[in-house]
C-alpha atoms as a PDB file:
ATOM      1  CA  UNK A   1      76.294 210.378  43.540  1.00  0.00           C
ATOM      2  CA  UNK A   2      74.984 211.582  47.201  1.00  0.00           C
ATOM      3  CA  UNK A   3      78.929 212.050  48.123  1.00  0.00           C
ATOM      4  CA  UNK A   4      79.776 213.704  45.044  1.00  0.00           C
ATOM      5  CA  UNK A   5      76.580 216.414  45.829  1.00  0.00           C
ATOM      6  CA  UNK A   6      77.415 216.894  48.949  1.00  0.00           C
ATOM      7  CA  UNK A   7      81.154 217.310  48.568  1.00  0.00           C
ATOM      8  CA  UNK A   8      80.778 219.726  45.600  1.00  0.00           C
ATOM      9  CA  UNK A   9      78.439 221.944  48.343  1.00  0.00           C
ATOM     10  CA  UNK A  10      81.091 222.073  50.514  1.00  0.00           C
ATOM     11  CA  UNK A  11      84.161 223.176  47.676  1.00  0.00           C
ATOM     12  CA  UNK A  12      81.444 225.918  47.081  1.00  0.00           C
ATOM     13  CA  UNK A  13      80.805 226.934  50.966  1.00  0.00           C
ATOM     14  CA  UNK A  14      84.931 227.108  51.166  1.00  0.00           C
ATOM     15  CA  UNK A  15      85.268 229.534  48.160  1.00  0.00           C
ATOM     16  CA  UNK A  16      82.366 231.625  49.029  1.00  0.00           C
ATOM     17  CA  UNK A  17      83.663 231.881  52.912  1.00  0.00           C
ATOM     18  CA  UNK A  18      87.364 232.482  51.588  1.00  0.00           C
ATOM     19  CA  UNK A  19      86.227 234.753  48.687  1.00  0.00           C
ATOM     20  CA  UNK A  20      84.412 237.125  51.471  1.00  0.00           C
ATOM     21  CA  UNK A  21      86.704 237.459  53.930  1.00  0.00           C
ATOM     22  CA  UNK A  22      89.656 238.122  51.372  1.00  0.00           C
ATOM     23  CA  UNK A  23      86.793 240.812  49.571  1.00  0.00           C
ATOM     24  CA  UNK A  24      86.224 241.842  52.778  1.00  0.00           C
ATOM     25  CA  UNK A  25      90.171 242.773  53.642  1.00  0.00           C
ATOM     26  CA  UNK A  26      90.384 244.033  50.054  1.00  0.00           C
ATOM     27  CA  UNK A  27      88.144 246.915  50.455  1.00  0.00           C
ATOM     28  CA  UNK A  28      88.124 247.669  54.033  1.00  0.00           C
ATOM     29  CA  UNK A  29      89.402 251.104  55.610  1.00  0.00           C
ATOM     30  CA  UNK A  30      90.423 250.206  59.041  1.00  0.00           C
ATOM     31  CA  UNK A  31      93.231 247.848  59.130  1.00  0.00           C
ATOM     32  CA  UNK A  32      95.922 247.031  56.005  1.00  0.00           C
ATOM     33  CA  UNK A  33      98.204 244.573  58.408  1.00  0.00           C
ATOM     34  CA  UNK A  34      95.341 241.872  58.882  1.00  0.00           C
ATOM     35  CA  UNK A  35      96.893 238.332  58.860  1.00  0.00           C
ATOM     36  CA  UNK A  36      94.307 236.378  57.588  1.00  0.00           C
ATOM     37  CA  UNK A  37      93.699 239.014  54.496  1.00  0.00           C
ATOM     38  CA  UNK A  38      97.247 239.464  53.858  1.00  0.00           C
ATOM     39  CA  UNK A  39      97.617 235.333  53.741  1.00  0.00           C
ATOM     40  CA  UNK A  40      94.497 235.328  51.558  1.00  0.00           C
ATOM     41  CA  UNK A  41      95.726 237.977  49.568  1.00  0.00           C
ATOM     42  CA  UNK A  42      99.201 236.354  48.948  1.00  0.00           C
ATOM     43  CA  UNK A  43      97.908 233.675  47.431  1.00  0.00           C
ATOM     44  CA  UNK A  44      95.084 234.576  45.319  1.00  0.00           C
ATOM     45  CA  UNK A  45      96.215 234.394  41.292  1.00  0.00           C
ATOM     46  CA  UNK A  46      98.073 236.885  39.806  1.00  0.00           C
ATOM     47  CA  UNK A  47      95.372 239.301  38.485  1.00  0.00           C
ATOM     48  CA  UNK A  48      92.881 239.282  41.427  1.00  0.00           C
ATOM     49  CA  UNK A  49      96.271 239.531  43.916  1.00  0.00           C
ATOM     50  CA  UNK A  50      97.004 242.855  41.521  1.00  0.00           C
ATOM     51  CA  UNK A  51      93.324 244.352  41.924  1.00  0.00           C
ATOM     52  CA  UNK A  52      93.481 243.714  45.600  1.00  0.00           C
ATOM     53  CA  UNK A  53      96.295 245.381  46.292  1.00  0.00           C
ATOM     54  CA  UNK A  54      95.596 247.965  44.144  1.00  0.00           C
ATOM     55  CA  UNK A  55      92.283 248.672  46.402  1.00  0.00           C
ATOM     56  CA  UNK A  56      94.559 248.053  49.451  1.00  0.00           C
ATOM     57  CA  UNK A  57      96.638 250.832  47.645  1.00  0.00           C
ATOM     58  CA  UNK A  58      93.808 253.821  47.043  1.00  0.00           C
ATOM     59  CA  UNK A  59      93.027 253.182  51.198  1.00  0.00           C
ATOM     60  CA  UNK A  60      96.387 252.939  52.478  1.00  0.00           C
ATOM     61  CA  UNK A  61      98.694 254.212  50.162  1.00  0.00           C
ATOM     62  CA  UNK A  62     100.986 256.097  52.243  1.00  0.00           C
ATOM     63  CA  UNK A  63     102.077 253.091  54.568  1.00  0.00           C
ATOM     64  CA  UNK A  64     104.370 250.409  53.584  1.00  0.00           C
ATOM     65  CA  UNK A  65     102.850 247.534  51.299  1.00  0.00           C
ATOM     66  CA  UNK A  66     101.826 244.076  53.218  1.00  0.00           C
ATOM     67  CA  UNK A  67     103.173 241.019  51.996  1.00  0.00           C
ATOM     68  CA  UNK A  68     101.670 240.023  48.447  1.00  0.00           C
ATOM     69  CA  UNK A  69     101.532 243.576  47.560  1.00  0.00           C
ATOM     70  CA  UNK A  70     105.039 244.935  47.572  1.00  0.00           C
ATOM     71  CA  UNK A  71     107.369 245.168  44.517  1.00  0.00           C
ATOM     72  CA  UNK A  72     110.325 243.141  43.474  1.00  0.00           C
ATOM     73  CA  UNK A  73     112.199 245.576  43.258  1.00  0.00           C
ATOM     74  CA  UNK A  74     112.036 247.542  46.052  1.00  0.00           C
ATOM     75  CA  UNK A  75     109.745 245.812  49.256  1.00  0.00           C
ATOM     76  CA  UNK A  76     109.407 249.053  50.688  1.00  0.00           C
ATOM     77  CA  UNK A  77     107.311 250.444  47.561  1.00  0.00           C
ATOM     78  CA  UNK A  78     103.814 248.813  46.265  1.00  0.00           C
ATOM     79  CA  UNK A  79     103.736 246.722  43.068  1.00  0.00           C
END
């Protein structure tokens, strides 16, 4: 049961730690071409991908999207 305590702790120290720094990338207004938030970013689901890159978008909407956040149709133009 110790284990199970112990190991659930941890699952919650990795989302909180990974949940920051992507939050943190999200709604910064320095740098859109970080590696670690793009990565993040890229692989968050679906609708919380969308909102960050739509708060990526309001900063640095004049430069070309980062990975994650560029459309399917065109790479060159935000989704």
């Amino acid at each position: 049961m110790r284990i199970l305590g112990i190991f659930a702790l941890c699952l919650v120290a990795l989302f909180t730690v990974f949940g920051w720094r992507w939050y943190q990338y999200v709604t910064n207004d320095q740098e859109l071409y970080d590696e670690m938030g793009i990565e993040l970013n890229s692989r968050m689901p679906e609708p919380l991908r969308k909102w960050g890159c739509d708060r990526l978008y309001q900063t640095f909407g004049n430069a070309f999207p980062p990975m994650g956040c560029e459309s399917e149709a065109d790479p060159k133009q935000w989704m």
